[in-house]
PDB file of N, CA and C in Angstrom:
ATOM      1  N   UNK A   1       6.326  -3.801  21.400  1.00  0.00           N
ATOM      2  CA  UNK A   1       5.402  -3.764  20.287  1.00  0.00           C
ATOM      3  C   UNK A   1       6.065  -4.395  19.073  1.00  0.00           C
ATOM      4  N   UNK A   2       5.656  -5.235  18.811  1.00  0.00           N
ATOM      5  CA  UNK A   2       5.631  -5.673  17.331  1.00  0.00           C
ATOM      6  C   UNK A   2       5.251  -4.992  16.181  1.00  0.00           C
ATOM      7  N   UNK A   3       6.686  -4.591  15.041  1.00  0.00           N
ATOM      8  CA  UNK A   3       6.978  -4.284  13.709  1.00  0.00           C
ATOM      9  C   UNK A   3       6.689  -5.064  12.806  1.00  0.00           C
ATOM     10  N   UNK A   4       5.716  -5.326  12.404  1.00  0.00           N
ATOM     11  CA  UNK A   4       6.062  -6.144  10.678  1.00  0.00           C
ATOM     12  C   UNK A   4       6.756  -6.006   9.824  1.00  0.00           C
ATOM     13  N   UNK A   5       8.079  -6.665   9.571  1.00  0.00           N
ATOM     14  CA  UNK A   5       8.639  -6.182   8.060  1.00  0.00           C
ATOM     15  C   UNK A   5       8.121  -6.247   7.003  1.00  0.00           C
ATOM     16  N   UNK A   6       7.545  -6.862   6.459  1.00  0.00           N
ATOM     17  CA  UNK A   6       6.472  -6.653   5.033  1.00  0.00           C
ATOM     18  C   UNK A   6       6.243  -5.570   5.394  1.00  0.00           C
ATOM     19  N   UNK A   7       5.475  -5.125   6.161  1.00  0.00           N
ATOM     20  CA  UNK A   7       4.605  -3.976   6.278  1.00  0.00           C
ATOM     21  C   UNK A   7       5.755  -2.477   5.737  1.00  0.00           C
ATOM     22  N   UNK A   8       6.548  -2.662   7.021  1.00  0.00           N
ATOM     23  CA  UNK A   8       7.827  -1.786   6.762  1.00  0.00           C
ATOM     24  C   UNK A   8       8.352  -1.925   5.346  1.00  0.00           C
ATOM     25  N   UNK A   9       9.015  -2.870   5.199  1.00  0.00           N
ATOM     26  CA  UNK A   9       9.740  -2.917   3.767  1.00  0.00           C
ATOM     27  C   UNK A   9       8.489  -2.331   2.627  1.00  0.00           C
ATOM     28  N   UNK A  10       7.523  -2.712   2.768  1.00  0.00           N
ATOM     29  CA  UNK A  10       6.172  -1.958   1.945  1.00  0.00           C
ATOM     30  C   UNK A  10       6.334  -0.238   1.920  1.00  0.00           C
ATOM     31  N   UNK A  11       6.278  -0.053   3.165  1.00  0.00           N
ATOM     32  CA  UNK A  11       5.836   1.611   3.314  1.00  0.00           C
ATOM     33  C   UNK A  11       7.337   2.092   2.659  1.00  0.00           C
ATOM     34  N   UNK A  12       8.328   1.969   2.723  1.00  0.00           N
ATOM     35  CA  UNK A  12       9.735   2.581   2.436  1.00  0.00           C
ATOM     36  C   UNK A  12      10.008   2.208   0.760  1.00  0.00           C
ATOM     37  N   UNK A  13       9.259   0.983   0.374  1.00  0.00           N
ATOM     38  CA  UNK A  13       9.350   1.391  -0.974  1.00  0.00           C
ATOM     39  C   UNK A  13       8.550   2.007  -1.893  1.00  0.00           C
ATOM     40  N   UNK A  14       7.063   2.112  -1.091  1.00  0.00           N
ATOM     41  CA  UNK A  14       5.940   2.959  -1.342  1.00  0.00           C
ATOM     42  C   UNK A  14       6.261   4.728  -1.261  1.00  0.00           C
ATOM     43  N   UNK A  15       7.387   4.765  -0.618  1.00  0.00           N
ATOM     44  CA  UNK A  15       8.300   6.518  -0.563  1.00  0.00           C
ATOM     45  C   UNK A  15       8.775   6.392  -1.477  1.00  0.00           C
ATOM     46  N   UNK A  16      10.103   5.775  -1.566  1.00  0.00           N
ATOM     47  CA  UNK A  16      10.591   5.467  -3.020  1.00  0.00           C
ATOM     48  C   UNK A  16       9.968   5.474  -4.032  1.00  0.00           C
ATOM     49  N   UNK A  17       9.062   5.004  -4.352  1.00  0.00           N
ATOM     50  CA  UNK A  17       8.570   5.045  -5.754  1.00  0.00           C
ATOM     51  C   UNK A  17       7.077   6.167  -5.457  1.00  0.00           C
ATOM     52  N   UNK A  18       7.356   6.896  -4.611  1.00  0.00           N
ATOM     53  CA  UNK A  18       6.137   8.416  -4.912  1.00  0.00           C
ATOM     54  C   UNK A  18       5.893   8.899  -5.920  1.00  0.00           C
ATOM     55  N   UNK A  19       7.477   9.281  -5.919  1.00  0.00           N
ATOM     56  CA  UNK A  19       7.302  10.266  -7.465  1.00  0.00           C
ATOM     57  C   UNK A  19       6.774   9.847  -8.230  1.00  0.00           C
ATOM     58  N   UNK A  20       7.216   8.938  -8.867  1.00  0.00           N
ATOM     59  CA  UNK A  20       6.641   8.092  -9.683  1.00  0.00           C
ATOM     60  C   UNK A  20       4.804   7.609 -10.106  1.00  0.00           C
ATOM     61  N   UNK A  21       4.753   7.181  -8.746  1.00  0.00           N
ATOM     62  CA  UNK A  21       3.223   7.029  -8.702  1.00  0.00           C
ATOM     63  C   UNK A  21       2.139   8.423  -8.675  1.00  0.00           C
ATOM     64  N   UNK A  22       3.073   9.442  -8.258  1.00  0.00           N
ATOM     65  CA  UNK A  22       1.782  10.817  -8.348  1.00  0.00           C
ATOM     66  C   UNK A  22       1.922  11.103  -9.707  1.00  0.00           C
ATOM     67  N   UNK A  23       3.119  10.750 -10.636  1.00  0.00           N
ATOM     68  CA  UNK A  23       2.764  11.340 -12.136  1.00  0.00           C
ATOM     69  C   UNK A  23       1.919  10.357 -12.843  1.00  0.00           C
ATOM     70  N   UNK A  24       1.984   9.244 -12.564  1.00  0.00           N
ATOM     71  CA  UNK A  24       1.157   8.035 -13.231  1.00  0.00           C
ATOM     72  C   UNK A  24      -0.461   8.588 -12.753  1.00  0.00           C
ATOM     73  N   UNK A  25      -0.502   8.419 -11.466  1.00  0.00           N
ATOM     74  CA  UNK A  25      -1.507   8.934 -10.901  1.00  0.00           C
ATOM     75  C   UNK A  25      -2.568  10.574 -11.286  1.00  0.00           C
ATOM     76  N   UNK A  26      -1.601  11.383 -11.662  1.00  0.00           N
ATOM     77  CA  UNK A  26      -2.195  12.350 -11.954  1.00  0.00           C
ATOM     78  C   UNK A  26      -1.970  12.718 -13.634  1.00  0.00           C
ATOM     79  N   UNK A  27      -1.452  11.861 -14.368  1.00  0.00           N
ATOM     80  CA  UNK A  27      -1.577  12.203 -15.768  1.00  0.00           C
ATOM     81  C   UNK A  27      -2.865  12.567 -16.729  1.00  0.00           C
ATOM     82  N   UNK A  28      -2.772  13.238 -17.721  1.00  0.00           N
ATOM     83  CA  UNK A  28      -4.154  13.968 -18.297  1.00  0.00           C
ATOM     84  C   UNK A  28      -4.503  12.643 -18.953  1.00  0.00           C
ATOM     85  N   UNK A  29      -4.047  11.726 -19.182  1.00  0.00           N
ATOM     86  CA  UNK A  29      -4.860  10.304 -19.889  1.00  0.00           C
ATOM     87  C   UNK A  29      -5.101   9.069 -18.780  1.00  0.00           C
ATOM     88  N   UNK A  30      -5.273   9.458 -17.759  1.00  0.00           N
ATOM     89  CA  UNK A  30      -5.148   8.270 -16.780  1.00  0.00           C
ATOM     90  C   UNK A  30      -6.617   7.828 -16.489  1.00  0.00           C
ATOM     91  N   UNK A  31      -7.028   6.681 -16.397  1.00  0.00           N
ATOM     92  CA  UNK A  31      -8.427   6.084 -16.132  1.00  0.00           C
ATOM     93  C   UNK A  31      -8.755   6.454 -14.508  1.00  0.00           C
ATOM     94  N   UNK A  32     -10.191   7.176 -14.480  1.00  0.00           N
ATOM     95  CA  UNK A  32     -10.815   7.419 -13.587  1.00  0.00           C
ATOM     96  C   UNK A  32     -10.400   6.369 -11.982  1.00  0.00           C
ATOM     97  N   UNK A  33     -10.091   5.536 -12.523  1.00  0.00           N
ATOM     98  CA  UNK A  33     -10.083   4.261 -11.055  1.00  0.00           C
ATOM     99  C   UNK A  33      -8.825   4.130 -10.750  1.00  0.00           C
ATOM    100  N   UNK A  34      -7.949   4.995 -11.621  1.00  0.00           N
ATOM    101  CA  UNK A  34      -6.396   4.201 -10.283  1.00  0.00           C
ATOM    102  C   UNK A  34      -5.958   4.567  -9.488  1.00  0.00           C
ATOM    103  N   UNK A  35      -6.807   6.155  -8.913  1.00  0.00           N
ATOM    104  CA  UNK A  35      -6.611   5.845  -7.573  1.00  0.00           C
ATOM    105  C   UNK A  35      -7.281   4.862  -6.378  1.00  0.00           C
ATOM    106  N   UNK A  36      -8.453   4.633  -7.057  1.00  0.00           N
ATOM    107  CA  UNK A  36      -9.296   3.621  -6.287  1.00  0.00           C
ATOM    108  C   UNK A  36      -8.303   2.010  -6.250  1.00  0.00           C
ATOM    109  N   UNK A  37      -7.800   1.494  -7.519  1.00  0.00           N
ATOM    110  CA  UNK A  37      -7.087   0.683  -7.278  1.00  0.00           C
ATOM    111  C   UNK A  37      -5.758   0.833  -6.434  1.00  0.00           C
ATOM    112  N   UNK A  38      -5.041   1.970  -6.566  1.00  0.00           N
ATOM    113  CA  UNK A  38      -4.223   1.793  -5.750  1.00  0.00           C
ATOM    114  C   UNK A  38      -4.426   1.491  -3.919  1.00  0.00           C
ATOM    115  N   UNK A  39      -5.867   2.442  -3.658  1.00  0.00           N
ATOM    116  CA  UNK A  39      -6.054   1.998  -2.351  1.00  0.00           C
ATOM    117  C   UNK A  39      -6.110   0.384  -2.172  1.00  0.00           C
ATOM    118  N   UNK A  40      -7.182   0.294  -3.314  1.00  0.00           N
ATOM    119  CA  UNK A  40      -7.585  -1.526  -3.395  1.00  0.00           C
ATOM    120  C   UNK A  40      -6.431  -2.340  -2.617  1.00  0.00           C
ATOM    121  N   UNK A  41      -5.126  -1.706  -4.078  1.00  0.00           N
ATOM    122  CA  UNK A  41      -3.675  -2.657  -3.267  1.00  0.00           C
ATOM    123  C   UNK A  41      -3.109  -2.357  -1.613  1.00  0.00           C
ATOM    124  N   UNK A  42      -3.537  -1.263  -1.699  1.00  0.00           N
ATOM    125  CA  UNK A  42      -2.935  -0.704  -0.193  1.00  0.00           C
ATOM    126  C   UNK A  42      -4.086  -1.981   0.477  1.00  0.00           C
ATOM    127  N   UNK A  43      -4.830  -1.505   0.952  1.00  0.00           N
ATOM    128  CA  UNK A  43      -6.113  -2.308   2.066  1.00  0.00           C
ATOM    129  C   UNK A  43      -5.583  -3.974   1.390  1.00  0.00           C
ATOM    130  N   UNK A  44      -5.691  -4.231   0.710  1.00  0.00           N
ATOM    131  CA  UNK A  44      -5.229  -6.120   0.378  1.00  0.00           C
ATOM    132  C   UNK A  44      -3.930  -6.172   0.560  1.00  0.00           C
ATOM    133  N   UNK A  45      -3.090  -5.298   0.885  1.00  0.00           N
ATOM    134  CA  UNK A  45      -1.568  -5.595   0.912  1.00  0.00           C
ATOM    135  C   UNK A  45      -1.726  -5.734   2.853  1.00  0.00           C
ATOM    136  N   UNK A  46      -2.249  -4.582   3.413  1.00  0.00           N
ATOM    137  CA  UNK A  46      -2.343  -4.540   4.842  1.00  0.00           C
ATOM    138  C   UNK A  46      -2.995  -5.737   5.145  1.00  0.00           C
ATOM    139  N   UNK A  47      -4.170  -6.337   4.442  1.00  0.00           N
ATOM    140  CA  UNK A  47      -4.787  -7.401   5.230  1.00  0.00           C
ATOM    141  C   UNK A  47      -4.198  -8.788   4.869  1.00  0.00           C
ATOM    142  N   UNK A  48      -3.481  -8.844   4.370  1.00  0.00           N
ATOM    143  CA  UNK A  48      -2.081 -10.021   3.763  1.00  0.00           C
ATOM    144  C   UNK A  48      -1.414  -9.920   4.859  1.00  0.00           C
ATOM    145  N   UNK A  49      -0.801  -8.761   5.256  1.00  0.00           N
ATOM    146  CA  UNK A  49       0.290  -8.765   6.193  1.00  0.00           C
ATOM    147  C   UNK A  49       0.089  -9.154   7.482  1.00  0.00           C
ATOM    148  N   UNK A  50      -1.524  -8.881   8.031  1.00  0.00           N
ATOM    149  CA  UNK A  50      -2.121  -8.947   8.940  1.00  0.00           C
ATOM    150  C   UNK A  50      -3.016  -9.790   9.212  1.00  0.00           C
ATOM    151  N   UNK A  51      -2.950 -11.023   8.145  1.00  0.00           N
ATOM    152  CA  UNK A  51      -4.096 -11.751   8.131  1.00  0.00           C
ATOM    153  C   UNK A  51      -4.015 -13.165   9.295  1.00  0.00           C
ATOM    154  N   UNK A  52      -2.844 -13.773   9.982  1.00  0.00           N
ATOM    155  CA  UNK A  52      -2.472 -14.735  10.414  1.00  0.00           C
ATOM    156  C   UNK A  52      -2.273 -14.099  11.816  1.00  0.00           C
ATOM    157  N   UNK A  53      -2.438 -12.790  12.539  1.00  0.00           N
ATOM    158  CA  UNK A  53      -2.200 -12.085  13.394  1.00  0.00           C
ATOM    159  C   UNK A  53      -3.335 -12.233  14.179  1.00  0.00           C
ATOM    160  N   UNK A  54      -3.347 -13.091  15.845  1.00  0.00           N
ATOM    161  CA  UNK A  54      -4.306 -13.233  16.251  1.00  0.00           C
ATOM    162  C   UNK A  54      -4.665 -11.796  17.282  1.00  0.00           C
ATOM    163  N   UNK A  55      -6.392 -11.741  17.625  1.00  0.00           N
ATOM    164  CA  UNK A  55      -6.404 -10.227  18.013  1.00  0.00           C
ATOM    165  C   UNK A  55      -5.916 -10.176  19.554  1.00  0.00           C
ATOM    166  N   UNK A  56      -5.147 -11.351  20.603  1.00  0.00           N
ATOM    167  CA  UNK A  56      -4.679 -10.362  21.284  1.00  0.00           C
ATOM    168  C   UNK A  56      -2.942 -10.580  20.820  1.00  0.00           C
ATOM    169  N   UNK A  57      -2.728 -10.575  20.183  1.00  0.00           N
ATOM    170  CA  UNK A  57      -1.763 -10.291  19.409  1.00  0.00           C
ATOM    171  C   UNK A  57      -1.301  -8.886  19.103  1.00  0.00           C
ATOM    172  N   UNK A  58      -2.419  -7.968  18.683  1.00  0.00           N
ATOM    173  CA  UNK A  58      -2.354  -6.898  18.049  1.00  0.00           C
ATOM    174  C   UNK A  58      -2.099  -5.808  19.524  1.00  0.00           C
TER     175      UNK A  58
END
């Protein structure tokens, strides 16, 4: 089975910087949508990584 490193190197710095993102994320002045944007980046970061990947490939 095939690993993507983007993908990997993504998810391990997406741990790394948790903390970080749940206080941004949950602060009392934070705009209604960033958690929606953050998915945004998640789903456009996965389909970047995955976009040149033919399906019997997968």
């Amino acid at each position: 089975m095939y690993v993507n490193r983007i993908l990997v190197l993504g998810i391990v710095l997406a741990l790394m910087a948790f903390p970080l993102l749940a206080d941004w994320l949950t602060s009392d002045y934070s705009a209604w949508y960033r958690p929606y944007a953050i998915w945004v980046l998640i789903i456009a970061f996965t389909w970047w990584a995955y976009r040149s990947r033919h399906p019997d490939e997968l």
